[in-house]
C-alpha atoms as a PDB file:
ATOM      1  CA  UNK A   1       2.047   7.542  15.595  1.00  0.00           C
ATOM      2  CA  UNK A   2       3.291   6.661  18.840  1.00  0.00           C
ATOM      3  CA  UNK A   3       4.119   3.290  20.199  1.00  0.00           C
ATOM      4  CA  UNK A   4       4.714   1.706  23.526  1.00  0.00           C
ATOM      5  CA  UNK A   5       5.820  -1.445  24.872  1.00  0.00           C
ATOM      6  CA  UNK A   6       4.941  -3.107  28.638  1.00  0.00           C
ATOM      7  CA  UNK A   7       4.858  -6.203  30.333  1.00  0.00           C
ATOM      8  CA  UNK A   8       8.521  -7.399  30.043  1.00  0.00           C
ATOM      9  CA  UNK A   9      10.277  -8.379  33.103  1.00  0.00           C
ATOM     10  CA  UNK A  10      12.882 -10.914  34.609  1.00  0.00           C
ATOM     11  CA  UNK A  11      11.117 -14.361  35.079  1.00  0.00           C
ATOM     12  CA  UNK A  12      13.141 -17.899  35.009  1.00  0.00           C
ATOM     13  CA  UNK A  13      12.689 -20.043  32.386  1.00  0.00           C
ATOM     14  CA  UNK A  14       9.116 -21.575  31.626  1.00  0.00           C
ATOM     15  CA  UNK A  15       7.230 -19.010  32.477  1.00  0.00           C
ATOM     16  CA  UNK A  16       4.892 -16.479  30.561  1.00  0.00           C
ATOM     17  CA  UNK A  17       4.860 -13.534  30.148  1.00  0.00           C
ATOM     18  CA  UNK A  18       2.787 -11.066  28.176  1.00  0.00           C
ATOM     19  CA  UNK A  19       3.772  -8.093  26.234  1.00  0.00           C
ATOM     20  CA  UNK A  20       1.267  -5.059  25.678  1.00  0.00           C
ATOM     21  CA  UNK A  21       2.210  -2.196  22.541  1.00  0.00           C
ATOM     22  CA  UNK A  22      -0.343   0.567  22.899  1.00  0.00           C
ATOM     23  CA  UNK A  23      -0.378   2.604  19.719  1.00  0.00           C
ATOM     24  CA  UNK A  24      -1.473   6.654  19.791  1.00  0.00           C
ATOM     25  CA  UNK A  25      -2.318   9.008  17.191  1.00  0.00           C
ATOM     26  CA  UNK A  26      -3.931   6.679  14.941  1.00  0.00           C
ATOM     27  CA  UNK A  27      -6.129   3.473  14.768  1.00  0.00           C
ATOM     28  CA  UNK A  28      -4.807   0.367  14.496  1.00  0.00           C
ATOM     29  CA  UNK A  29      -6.968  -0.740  12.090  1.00  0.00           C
ATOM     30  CA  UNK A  30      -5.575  -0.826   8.509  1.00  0.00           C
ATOM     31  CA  UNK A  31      -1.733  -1.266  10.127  1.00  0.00           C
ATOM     32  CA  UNK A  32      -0.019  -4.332  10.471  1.00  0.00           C
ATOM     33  CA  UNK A  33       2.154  -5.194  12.719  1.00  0.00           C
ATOM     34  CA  UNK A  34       5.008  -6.863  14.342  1.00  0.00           C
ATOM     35  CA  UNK A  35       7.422  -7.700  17.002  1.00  0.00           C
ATOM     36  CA  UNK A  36      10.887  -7.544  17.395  1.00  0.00           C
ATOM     37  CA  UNK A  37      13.575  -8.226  19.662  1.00  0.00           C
ATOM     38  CA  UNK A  38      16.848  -7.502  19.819  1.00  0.00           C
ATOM     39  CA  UNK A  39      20.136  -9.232  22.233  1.00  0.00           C
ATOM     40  CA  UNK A  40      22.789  -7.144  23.306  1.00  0.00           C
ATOM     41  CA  UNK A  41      25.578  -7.243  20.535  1.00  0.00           C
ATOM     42  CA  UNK A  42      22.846  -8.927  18.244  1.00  0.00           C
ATOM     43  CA  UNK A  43      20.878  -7.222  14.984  1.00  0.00           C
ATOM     44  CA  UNK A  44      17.589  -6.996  15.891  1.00  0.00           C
ATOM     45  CA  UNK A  45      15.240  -9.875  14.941  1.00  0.00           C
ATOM     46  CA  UNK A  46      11.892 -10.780  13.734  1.00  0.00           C
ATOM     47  CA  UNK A  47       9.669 -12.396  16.135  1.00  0.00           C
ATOM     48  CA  UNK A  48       6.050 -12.323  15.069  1.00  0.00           C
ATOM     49  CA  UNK A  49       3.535 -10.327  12.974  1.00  0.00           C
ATOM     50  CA  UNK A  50      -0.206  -9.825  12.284  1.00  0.00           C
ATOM     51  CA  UNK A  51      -2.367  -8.300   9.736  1.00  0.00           C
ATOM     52  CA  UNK A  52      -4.530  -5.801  10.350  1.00  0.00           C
ATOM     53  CA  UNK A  53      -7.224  -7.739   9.923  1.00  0.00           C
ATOM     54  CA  UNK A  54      -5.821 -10.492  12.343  1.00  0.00           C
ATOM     55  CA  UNK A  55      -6.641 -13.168  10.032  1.00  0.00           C
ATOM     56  CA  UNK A  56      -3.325 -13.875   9.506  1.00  0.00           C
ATOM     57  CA  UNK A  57       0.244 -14.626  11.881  1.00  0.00           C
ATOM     58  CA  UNK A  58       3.529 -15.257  10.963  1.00  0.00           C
ATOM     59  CA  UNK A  59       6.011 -16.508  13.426  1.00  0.00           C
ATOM     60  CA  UNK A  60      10.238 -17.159  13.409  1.00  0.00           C
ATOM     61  CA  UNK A  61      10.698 -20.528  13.780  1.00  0.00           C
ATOM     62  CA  UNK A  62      12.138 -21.119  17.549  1.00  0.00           C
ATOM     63  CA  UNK A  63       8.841 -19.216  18.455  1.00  0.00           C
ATOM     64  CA  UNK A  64       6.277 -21.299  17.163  1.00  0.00           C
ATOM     65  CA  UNK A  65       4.421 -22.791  19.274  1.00  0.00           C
ATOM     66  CA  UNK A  66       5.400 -21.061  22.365  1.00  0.00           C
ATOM     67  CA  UNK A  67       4.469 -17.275  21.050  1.00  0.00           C
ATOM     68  CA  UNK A  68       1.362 -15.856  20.099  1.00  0.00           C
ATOM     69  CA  UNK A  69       0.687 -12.538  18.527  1.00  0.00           C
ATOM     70  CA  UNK A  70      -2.541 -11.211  18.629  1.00  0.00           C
ATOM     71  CA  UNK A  71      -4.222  -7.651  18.092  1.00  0.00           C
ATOM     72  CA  UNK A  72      -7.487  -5.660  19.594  1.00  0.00           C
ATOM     73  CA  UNK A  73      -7.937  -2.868  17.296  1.00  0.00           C
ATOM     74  CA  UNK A  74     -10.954  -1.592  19.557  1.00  0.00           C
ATOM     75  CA  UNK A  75      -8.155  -0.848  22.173  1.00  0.00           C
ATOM     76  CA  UNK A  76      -5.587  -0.021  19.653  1.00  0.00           C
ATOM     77  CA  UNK A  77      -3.025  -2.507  21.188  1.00  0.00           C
ATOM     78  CA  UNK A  78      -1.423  -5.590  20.099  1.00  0.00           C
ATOM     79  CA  UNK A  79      -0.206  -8.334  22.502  1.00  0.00           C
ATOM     80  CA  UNK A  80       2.429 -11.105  22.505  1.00  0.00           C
ATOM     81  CA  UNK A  81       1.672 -14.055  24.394  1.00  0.00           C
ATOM     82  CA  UNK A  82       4.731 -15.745  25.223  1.00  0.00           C
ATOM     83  CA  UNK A  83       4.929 -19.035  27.279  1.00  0.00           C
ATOM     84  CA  UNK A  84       7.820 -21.701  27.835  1.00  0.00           C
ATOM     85  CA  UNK A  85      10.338 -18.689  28.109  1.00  0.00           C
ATOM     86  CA  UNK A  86      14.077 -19.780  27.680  1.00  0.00           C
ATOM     87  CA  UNK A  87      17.141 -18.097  28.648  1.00  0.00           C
ATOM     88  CA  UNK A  88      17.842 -17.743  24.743  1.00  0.00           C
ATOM     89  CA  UNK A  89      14.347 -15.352  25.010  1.00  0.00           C
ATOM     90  CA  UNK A  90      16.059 -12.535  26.841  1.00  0.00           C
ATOM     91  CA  UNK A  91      16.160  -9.615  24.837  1.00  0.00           C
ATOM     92  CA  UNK A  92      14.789  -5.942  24.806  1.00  0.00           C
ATOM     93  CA  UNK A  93      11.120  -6.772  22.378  1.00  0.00           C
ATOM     94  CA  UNK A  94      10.168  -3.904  20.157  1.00  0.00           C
ATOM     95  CA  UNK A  95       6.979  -3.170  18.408  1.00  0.00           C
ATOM     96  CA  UNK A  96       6.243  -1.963  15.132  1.00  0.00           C
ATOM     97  CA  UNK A  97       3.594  -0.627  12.767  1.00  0.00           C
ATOM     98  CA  UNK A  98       3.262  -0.725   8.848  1.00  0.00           C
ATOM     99  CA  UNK A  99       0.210   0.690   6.966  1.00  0.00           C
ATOM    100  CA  UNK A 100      -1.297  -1.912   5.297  1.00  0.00           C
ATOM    101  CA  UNK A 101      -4.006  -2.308   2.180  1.00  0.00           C
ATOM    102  CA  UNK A 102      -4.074  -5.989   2.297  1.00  0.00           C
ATOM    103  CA  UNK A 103      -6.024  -7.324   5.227  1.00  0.00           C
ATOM    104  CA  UNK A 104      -3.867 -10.952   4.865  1.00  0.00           C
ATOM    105  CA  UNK A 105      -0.490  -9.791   4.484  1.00  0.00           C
ATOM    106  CA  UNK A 106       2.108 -10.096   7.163  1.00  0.00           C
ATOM    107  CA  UNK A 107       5.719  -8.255   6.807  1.00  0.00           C
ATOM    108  CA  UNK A 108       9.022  -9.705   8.497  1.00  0.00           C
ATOM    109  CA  UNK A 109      11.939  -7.272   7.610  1.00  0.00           C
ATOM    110  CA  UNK A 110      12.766  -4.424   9.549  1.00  0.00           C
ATOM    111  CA  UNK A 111      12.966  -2.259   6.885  1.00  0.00           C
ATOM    112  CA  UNK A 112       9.381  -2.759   5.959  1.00  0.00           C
ATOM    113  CA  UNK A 113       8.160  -1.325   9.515  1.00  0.00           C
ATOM    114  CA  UNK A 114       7.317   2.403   9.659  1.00  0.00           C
ATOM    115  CA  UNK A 115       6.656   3.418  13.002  1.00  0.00           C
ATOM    116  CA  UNK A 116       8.749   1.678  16.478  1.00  0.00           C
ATOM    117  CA  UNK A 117       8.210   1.454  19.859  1.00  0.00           C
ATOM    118  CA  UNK A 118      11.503   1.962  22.175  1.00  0.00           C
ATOM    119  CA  UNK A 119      11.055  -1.877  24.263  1.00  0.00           C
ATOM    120  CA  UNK A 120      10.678  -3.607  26.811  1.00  0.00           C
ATOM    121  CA  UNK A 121      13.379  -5.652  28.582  1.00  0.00           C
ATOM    122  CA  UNK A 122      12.608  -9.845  28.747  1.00  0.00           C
ATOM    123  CA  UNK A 123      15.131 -11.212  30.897  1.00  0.00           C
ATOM    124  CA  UNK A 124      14.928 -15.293  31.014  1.00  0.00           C
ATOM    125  CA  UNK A 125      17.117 -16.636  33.754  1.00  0.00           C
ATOM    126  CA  UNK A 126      17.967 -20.497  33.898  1.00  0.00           C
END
């Protein structure tokens, strides 16, 4: 399974910017998954995740509101939406896939994630 990340880019604070993580050599379908990000000197964090049925989101909490995770398993992809971008955004994003038999449940620990994309850069200037 194969992951990859696009759409990150330097933009100055309050803008949007979307985030593409087309998956190859499986569907989508009965994964769930998530995003990360991760600051230079900084553990890598939890942003967002979805289930594989999309039914159901789960979000840090200086994200909510401003992020939005969202999946088209027809393409195999998974977005994240994010708008209102602050400096404190900037970080390389990662995404990440889990197989999944519940079609509600969400994960948010790194450890839980099987499969990682290598990230894309989101640079927030002030």
């Amino acid at each position: 399974v194969e992951l990859v990340e696009s759409g990150g880019g330097l933009v100055q604070a309050g803008s949007s910017l979307r985030l593409s993580c087309a998956v190859s050599g499986s569907t989508i379908s009965n994964y769930a998954m998530g995003w990360f990000r991760q600051a230079p000197g900084e553990e890598r964090e939890f942003v967002a995740s979805i289930s594989w049925s999309g039914a159901s989101t789960d979000y840090v909490d200086d994200v909510k509101g401003r992020f939005t995770i969202s999946r088209d398993n027809a393409m195999n992809t998974i977005y994240l939406q994010m708008n209102s971008l602050k400096p404190e955004d900037t970080a390389a994003y990662y995404c990440a896939a889990v197989p999944s038999g519940n079609r509600e449940y969400v994960f948010r620990r790194r450890y839980e994630y099987a499969f990682w994309g290598r990230g894309t850069q989101v640079t927030v200037s002030s």
